[in-house]
C-alpha atoms as a PDB file:
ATOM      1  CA  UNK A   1      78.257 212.049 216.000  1.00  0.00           C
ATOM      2  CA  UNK A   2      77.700 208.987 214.302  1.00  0.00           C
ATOM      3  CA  UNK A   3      77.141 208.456 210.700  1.00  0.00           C
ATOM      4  CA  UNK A   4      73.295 207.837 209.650  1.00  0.00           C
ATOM      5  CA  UNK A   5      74.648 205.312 206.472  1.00  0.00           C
ATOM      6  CA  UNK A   6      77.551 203.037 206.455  1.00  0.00           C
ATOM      7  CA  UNK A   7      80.886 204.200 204.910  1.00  0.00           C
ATOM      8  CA  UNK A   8      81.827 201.660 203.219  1.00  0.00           C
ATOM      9  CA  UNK A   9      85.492 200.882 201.415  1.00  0.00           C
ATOM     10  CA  UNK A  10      85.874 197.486 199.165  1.00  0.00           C
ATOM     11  CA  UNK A  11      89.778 197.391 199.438  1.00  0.00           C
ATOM     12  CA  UNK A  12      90.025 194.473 196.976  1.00  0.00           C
ATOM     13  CA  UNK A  13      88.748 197.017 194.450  1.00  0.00           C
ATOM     14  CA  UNK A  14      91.416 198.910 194.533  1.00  0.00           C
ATOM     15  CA  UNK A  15      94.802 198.563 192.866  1.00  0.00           C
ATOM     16  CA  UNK A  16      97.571 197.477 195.633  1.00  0.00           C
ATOM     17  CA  UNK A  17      99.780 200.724 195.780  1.00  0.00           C
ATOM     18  CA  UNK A  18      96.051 202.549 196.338  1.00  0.00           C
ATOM     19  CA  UNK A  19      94.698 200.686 199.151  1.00  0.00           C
ATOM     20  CA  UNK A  20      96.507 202.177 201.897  1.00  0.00           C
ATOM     21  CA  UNK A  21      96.468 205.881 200.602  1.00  0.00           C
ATOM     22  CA  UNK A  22      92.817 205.559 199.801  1.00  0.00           C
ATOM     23  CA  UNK A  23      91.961 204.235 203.585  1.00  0.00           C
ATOM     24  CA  UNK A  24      94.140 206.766 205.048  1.00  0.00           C
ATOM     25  CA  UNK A  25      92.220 209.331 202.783  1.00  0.00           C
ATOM     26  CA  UNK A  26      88.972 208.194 203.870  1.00  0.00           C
ATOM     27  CA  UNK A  27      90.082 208.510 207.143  1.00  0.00           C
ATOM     28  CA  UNK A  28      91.380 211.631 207.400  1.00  0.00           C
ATOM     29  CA  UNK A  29      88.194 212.719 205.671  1.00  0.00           C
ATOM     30  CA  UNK A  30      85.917 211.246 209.135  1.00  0.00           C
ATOM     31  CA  UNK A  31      85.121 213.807 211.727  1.00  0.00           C
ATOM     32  CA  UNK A  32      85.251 212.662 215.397  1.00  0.00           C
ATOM     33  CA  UNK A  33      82.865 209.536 216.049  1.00  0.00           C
ATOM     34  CA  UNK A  34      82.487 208.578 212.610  1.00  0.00           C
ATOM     35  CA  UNK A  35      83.310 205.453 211.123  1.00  0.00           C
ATOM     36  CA  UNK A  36      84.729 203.906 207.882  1.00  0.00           C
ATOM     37  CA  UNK A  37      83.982 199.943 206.821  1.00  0.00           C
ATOM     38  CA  UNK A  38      86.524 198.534 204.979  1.00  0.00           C
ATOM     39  CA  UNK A  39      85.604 194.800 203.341  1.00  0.00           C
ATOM     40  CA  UNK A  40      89.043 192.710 202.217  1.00  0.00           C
ATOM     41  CA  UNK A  41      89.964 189.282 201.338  1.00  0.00           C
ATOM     42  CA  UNK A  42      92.620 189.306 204.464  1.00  0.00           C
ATOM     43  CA  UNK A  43      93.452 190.680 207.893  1.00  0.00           C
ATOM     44  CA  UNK A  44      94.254 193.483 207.423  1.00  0.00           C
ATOM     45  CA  UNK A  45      96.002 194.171 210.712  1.00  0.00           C
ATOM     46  CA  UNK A  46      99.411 195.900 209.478  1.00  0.00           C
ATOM     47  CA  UNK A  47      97.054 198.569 208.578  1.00  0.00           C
ATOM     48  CA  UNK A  48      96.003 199.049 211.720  1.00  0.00           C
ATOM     49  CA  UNK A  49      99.872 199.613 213.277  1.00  0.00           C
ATOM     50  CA  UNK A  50     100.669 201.876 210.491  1.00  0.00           C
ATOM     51  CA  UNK A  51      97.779 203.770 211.288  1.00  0.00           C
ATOM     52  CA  UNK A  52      98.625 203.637 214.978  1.00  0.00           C
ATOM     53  CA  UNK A  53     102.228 204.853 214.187  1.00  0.00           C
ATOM     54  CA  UNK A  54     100.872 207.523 211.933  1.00  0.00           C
ATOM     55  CA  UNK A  55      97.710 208.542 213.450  1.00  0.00           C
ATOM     56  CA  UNK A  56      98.431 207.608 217.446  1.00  0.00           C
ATOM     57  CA  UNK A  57      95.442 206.204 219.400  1.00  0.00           C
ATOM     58  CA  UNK A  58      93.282 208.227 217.840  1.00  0.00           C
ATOM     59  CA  UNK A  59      90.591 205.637 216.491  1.00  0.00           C
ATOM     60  CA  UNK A  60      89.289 202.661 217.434  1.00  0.00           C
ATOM     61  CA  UNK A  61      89.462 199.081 215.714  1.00  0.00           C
ATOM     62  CA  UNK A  62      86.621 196.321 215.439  1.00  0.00           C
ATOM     63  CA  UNK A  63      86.271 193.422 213.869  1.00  0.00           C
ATOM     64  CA  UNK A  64      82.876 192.735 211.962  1.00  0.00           C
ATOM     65  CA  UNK A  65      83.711 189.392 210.284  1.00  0.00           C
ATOM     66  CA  UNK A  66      86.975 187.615 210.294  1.00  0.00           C
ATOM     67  CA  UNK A  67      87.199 185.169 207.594  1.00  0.00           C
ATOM     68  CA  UNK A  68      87.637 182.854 205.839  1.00  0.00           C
ATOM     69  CA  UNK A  69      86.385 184.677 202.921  1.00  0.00           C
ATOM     70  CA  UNK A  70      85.773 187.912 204.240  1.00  0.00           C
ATOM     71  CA  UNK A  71      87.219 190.607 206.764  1.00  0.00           C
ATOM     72  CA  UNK A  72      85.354 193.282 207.747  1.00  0.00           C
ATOM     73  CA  UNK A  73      86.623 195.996 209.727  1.00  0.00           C
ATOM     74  CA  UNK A  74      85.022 198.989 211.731  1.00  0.00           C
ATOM     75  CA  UNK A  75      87.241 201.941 212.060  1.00  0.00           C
ATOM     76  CA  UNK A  76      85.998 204.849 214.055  1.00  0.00           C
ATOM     77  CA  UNK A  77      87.949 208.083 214.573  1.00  0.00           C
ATOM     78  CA  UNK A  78      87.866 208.779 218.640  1.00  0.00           C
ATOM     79  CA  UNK A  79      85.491 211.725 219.886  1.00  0.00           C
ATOM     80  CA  UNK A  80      88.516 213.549 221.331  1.00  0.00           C
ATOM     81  CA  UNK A  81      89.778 212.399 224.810  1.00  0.00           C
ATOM     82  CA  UNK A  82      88.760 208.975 224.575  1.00  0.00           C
ATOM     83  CA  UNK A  83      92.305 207.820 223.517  1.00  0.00           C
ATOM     84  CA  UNK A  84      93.427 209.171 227.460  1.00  0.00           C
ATOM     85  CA  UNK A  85      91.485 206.626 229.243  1.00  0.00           C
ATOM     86  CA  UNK A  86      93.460 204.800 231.197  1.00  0.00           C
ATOM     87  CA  UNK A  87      93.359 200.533 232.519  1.00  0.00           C
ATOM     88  CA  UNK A  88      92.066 202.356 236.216  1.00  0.00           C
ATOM     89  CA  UNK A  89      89.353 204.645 234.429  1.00  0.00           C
ATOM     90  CA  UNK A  90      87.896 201.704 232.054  1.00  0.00           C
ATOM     91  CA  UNK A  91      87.879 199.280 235.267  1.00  0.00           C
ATOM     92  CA  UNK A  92      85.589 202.571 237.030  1.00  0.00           C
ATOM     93  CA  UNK A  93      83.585 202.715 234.340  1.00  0.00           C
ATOM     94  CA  UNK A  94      82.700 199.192 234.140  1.00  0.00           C
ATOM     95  CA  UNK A  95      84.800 196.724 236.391  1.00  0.00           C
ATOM     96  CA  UNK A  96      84.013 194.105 234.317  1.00  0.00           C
ATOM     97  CA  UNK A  97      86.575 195.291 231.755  1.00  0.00           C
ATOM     98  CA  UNK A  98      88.986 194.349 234.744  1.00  0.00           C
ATOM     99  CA  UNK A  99      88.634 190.608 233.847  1.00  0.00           C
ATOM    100  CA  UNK A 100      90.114 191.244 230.323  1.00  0.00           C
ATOM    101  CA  UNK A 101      93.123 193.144 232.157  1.00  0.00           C
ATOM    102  CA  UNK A 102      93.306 189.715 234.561  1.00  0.00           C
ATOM    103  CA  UNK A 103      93.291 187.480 231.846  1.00  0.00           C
ATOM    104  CA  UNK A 104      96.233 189.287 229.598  1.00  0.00           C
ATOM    105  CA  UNK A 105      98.193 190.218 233.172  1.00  0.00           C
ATOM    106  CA  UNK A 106      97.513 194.075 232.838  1.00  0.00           C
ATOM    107  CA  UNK A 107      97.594 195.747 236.719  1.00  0.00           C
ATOM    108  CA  UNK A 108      94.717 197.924 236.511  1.00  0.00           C
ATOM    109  CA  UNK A 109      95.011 198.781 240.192  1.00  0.00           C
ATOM    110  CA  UNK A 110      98.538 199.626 240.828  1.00  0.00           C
ATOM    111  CA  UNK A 111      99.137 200.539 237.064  1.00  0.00           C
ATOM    112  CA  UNK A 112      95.847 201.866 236.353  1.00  0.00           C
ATOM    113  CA  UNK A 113      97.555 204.768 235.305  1.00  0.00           C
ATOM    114  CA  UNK A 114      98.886 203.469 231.619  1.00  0.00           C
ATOM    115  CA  UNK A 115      96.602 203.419 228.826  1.00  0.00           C
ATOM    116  CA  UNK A 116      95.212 199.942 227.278  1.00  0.00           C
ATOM    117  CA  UNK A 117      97.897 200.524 224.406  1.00  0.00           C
ATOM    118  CA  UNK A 118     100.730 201.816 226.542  1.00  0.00           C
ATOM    119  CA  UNK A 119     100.134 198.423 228.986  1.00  0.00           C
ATOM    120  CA  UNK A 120     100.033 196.146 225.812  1.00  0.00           C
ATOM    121  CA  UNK A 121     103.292 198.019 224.506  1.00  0.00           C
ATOM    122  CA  UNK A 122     104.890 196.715 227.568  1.00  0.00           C
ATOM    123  CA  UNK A 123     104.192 193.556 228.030  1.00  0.00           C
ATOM    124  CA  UNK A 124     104.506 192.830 224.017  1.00  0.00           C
ATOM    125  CA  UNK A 125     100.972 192.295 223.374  1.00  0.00           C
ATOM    126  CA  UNK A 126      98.589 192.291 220.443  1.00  0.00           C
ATOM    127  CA  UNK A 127      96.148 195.441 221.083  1.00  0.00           C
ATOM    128  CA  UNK A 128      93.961 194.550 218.697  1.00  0.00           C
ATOM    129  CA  UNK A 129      92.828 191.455 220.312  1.00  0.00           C
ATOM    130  CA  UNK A 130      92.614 192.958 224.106  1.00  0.00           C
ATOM    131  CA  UNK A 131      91.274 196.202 222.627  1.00  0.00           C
ATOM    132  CA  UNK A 132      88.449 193.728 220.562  1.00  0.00           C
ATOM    133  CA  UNK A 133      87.917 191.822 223.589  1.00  0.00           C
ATOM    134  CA  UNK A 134      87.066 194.962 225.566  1.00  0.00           C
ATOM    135  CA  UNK A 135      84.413 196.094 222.736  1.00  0.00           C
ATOM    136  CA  UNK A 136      82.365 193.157 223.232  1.00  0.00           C
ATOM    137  CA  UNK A 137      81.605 193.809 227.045  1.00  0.00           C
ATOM    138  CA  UNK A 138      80.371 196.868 225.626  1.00  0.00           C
ATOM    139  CA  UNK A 139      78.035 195.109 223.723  1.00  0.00           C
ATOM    140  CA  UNK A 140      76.745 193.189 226.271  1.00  0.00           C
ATOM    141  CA  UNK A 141      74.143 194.409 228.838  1.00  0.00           C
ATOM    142  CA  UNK A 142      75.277 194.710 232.428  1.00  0.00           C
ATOM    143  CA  UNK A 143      73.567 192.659 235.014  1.00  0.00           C
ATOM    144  CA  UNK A 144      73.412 195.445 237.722  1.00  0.00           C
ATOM    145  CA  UNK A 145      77.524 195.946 238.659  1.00  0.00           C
ATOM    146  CA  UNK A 146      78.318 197.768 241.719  1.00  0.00           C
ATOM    147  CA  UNK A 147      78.003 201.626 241.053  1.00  0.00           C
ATOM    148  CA  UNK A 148      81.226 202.282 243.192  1.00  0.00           C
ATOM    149  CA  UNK A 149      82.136 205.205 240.792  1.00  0.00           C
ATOM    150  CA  UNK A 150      78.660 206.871 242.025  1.00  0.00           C
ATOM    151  CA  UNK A 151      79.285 206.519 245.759  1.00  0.00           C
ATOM    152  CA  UNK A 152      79.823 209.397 247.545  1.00  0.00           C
ATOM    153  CA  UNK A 153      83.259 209.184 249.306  1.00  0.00           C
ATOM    154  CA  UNK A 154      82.852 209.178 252.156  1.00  0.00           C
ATOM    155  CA  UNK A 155      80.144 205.746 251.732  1.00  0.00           C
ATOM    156  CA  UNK A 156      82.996 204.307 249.178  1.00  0.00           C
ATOM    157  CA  UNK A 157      85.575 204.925 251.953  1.00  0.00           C
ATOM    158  CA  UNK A 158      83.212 203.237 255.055  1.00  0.00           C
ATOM    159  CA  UNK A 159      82.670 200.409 252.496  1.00  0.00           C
ATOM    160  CA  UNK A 160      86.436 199.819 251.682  1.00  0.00           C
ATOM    161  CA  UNK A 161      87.069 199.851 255.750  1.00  0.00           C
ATOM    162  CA  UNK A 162      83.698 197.309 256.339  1.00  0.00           C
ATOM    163  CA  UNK A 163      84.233 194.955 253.317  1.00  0.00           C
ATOM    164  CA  UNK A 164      87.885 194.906 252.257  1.00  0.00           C
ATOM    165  CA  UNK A 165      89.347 195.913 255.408  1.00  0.00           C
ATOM    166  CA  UNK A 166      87.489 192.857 257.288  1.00  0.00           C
ATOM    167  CA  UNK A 167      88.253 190.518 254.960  1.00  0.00           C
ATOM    168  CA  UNK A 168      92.123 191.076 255.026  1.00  0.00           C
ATOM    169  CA  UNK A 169      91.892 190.991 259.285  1.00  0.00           C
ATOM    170  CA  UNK A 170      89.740 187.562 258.724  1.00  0.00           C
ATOM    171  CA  UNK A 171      91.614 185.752 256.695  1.00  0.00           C
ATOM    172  CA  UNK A 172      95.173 186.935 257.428  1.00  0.00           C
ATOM    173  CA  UNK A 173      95.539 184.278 260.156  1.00  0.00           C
ATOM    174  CA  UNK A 174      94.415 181.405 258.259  1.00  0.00           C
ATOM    175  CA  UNK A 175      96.597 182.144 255.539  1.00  0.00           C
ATOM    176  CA  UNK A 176      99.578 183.115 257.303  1.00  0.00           C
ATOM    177  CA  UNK A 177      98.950 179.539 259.235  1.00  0.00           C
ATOM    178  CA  UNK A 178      98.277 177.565 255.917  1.00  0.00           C
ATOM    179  CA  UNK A 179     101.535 178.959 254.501  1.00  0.00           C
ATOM    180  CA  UNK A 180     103.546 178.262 257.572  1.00  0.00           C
ATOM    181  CA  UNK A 181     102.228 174.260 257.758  1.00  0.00           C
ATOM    182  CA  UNK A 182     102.599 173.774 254.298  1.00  0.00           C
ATOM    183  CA  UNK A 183     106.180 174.917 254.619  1.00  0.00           C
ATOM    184  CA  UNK A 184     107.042 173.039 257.095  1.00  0.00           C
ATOM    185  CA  UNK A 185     105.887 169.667 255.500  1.00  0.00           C
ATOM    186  CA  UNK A 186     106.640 170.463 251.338  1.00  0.00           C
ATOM    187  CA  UNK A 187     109.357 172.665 252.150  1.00  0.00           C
ATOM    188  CA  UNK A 188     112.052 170.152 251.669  1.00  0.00           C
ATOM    189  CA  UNK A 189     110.739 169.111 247.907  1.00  0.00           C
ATOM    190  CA  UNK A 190     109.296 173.061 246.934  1.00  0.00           C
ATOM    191  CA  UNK A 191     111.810 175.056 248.742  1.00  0.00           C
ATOM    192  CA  UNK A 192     109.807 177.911 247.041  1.00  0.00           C
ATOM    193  CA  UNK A 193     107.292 177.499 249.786  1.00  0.00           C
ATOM    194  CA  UNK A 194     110.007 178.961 252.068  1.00  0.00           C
ATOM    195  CA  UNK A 195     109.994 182.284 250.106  1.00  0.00           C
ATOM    196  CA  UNK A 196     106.260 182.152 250.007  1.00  0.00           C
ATOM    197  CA  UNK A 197     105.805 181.926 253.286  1.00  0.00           C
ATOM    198  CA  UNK A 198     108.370 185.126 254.003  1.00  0.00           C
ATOM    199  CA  UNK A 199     106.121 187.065 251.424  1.00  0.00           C
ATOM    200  CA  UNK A 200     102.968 186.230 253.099  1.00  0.00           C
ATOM    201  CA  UNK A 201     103.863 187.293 256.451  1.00  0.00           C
ATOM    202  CA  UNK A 202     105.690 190.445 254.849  1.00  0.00           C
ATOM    203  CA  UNK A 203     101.857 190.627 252.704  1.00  0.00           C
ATOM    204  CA  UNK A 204     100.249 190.806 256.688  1.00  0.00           C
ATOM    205  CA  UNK A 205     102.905 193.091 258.144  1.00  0.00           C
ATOM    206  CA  UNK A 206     102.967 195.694 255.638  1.00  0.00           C
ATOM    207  CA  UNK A 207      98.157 195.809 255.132  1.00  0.00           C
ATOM    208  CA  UNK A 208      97.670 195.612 258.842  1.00  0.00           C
ATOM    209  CA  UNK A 209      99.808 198.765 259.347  1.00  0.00           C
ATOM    210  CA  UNK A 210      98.895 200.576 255.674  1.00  0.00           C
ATOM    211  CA  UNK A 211      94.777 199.929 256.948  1.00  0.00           C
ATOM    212  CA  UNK A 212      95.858 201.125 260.410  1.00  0.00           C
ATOM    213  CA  UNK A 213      96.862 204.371 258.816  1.00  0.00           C
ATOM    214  CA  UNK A 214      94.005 204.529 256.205  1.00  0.00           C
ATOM    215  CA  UNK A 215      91.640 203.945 259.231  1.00  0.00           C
ATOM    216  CA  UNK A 216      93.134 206.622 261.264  1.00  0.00           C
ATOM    217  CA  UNK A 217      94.672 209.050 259.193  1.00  0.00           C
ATOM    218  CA  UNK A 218      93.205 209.113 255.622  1.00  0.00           C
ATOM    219  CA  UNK A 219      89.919 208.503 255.667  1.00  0.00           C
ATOM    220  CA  UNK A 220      88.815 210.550 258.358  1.00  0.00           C
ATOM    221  CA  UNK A 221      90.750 213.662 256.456  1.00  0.00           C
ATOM    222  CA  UNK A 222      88.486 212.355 253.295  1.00  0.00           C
ATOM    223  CA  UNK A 223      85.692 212.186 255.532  1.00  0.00           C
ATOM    224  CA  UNK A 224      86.034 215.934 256.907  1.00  0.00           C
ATOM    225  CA  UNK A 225      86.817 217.080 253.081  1.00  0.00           C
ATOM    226  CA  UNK A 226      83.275 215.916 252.558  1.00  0.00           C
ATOM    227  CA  UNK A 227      81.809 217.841 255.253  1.00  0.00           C
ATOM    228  CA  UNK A 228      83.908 220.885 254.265  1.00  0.00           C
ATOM    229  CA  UNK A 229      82.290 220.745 250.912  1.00  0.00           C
ATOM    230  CA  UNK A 230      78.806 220.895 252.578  1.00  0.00           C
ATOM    231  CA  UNK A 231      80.162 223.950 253.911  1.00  0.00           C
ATOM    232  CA  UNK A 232      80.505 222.977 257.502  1.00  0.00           C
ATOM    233  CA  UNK A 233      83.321 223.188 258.765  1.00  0.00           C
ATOM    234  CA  UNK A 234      86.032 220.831 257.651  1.00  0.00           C
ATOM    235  CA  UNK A 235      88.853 219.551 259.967  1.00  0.00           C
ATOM    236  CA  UNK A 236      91.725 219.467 256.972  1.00  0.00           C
ATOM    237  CA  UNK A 237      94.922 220.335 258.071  1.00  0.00           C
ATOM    238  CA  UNK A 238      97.219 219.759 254.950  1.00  0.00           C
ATOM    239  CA  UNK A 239      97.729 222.046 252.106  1.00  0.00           C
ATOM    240  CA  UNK A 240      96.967 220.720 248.685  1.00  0.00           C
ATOM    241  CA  UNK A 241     100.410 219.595 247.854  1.00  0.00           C
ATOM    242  CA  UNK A 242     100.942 217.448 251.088  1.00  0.00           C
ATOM    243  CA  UNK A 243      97.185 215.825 250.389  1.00  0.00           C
ATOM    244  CA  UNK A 244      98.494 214.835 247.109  1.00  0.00           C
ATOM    245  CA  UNK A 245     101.922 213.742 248.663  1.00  0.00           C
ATOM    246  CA  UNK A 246      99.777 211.571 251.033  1.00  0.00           C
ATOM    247  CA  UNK A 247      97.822 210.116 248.250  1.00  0.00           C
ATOM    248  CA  UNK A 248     101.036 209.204 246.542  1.00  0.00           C
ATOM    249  CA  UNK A 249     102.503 207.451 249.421  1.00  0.00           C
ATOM    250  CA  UNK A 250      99.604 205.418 249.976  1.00  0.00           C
ATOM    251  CA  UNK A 251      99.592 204.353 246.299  1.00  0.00           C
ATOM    252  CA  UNK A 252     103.341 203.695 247.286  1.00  0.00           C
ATOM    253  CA  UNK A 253     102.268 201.147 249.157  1.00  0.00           C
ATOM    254  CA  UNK A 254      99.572 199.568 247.052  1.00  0.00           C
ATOM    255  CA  UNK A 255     102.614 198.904 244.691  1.00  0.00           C
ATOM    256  CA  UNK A 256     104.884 197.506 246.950  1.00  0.00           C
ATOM    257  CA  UNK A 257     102.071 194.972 247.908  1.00  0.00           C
ATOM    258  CA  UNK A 258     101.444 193.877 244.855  1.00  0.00           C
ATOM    259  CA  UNK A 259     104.832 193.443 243.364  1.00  0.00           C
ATOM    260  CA  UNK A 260     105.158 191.066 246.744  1.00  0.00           C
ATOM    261  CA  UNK A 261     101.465 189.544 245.383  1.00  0.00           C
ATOM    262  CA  UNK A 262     102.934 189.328 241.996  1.00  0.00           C
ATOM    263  CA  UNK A 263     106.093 187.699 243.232  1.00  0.00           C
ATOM    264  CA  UNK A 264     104.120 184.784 245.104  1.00  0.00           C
ATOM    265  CA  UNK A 265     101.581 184.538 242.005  1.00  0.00           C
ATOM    266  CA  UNK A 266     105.092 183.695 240.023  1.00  0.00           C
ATOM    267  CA  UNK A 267     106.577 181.578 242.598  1.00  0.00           C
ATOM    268  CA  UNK A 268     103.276 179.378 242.888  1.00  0.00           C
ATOM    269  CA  UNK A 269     102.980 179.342 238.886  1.00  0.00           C
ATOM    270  CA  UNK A 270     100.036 180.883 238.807  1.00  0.00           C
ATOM    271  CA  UNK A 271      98.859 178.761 242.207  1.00  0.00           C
ATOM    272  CA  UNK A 272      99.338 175.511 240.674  1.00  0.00           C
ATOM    273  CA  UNK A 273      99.736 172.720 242.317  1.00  0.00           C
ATOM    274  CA  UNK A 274     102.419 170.199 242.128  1.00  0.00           C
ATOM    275  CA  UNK A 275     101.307 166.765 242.173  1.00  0.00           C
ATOM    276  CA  UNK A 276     102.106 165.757 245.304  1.00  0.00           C
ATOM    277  CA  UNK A 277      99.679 168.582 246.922  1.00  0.00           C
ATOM    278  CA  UNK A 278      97.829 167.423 250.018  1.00  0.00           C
ATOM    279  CA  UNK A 279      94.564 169.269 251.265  1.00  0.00           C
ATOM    280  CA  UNK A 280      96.696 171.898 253.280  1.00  0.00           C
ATOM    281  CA  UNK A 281      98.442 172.756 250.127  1.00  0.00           C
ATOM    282  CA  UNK A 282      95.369 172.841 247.839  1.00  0.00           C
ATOM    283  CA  UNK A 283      93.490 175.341 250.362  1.00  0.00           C
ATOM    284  CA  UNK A 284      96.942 177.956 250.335  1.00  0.00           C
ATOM    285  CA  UNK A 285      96.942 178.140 247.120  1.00  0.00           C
ATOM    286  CA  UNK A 286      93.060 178.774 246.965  1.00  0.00           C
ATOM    287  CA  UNK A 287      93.280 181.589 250.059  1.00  0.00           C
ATOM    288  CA  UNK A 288      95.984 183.191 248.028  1.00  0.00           C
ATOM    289  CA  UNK A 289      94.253 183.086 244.852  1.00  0.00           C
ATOM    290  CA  UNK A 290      90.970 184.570 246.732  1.00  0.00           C
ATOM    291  CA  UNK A 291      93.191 187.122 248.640  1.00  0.00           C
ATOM    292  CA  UNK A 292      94.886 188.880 245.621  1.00  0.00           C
ATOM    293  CA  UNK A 293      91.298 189.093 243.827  1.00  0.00           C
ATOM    294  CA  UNK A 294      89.826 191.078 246.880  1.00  0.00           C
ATOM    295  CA  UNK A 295      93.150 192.627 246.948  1.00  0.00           C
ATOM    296  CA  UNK A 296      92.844 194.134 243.334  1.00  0.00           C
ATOM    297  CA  UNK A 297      89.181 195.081 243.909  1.00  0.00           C
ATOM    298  CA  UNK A 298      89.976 196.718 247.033  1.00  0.00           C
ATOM    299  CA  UNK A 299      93.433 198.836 245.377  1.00  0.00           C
ATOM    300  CA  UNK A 300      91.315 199.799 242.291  1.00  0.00           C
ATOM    301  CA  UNK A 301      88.711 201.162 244.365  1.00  0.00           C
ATOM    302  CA  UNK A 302      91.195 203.623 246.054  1.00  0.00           C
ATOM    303  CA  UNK A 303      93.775 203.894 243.760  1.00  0.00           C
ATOM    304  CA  UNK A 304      91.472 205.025 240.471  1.00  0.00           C
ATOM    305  CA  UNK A 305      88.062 206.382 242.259  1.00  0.00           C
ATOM    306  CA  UNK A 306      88.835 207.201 245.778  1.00  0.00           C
ATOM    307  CA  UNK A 307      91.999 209.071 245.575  1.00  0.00           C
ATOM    308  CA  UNK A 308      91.366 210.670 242.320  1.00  0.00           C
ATOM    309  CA  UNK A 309      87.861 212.541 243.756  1.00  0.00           C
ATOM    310  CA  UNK A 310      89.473 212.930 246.722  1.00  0.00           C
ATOM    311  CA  UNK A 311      92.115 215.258 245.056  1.00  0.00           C
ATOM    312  CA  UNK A 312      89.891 216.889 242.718  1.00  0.00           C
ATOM    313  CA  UNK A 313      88.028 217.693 245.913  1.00  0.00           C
ATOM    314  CA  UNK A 314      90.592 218.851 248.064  1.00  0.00           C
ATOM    315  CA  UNK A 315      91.581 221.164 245.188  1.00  0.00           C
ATOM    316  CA  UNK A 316      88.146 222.611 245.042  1.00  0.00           C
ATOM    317  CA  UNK A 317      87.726 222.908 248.323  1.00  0.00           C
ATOM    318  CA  UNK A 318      91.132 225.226 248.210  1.00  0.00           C
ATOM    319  CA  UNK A 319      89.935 227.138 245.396  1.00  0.00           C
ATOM    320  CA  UNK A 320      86.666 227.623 247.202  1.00  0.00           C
ATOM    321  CA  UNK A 321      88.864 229.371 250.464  1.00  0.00           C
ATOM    322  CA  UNK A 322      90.979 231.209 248.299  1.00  0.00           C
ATOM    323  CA  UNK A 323      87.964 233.053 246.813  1.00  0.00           C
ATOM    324  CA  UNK A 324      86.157 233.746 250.364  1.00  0.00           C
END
């Protein structure tokens, strides 16, 4: 629970060797969800990687002020858990979180799986600024967001099929068409376009037949889960490891299309265009652009909402026949 007053720590107070051993004290002394102010004359921010190489993840780390005179920090010990939530889980929990992820180049659909400091460790990143940056959505009120993580799955899966599904079939052909012309006539300056082009008709190839099997296989085994836990009966015909093998296969391929999204988004540097671009080339880059958004929408909403229920389901639904 929160504390009622502010905990407050003047560090400039303090003699130099006593500042750190006096903020780790009053640390240690917080119980889960509390907080400790500390007020210094600098950024303080080596303190916060000694305290994440002594501590872990185990608080969080705002600023209040940041200069010139003054730098106020918030430090709140984590209510326990907290530190486990993954890129996938904060982008469920409010997808708008997902546009800090896009703007520092952390997957949060095919890598939802890391946590915000385990992504930043990778790519070399300061997680005080993304983790800072994330804190103020939180501050801000939402303007009615999509409750995908309240669906019920089998209206999250019809919705994936209706609304990502269509829009890959739709636009496929332009883009496939756009990529072939503009080869053809900037090829010989951007040879690049010749290894875009390859990756956009491998793109096609490999969502037409991944949706196929979603649309024939997966979701209608999701879909008779659902009834199963009504307690009708349910037409499931895998055991619980083989589900989860299934799942894992299908996020698989969620990978291997976006490494061959994140491939083109490299080749294009970051779709922009050379200076020679006619109208052809200016509307590729814009359907690829457009594409990989709706394609990290649509892999989130599988990868870190669908499949997860559906698994937690499945297993209840076998712990429900092993008990009958």
């Amino acid at each position: 629970m929160e504390t009622t007053l502010e905990n407050i720590l003047n560090v400039t107070l303090l003699e130099p060797q006593q500042k750190h051993p006096t903020i780790f004290n009053r640390f240690n002394e917080l119980k889960e969800g509390e907080s400790l102010i500390i007020h210094n004359d600098h950024d303080p921010k080596p303190l916060y990687y000694q305290l994440l190489g002594q501590k872990g993840n185990i608080f969080t780390w705002e600023y209040l002020e940041e200069g010139p005179a003054w730098w106020k920090i918030r430090i709140r010990k984590r209510v326990s858990g907290e530190n486990e939530e993954t890129l996938g889980a904060l982008a469920a929990k409010d997808l708008r979180k997902a546009e800090v992820f896009k703007k520092y180049g952390l997957d949060f659909c095919c890598g939802g799986k890391k946590t915000v400091q385990e992504a930043c460790a990778e790519k070399g990143l300061d997680l005080t600024k993304v983790e800072q940056e994330l804190q103020q959505i939180d501050k801000v009120p939402s303007s009615r967001p999509m409750p995908y993580d309240e669906w019920e799955l089998d209206f999250l899966s019809d919705y994936i099929v209706n609304v990502h599904h269509r829009y890959v079939r739709k636009n496929l052909p332009d883009l496939t068409a756009y990529a072939e012309k503009v080869m053809e006539v900037h090829g010989e300056r951007h040879p690049e376009l010749v290894e875009i082009k390859n990756l956009v008709k491998d793109v096609g190839a490999d969502m037409l037949a991944h949706m196929e099997k979603e649309e024939q296989r997966l979701f209608p085994l999701i879909n008779s889960m659902i009834k199963g836990s009504k307690e009708t009966p349910s037409q499931k015909t895998l055991s619980s490891k083989e589900f989860q093998n299934f799942i894992t296969h299908h996020e698989a391929e969620h990978l291997s299309v976006g490494n061959e999204m994140d491939d083109i988004r490299k080749l294009t540097n970051n779709y922009t265009l050379p200076e020679d671009a006619c109208a052809s080339y200016t509307l590729l880059y814009r359907l690829l652009d457009e594409f990989e958004e709706d394609l990290h929408l649509h892999i989130h909403l599988e990868n870190n909402i669908l499949f997860p229920k559906a698994i937690k389901l499945e297993i209840q639904l076998q712990q429900s026949d092993e008990t009958h």
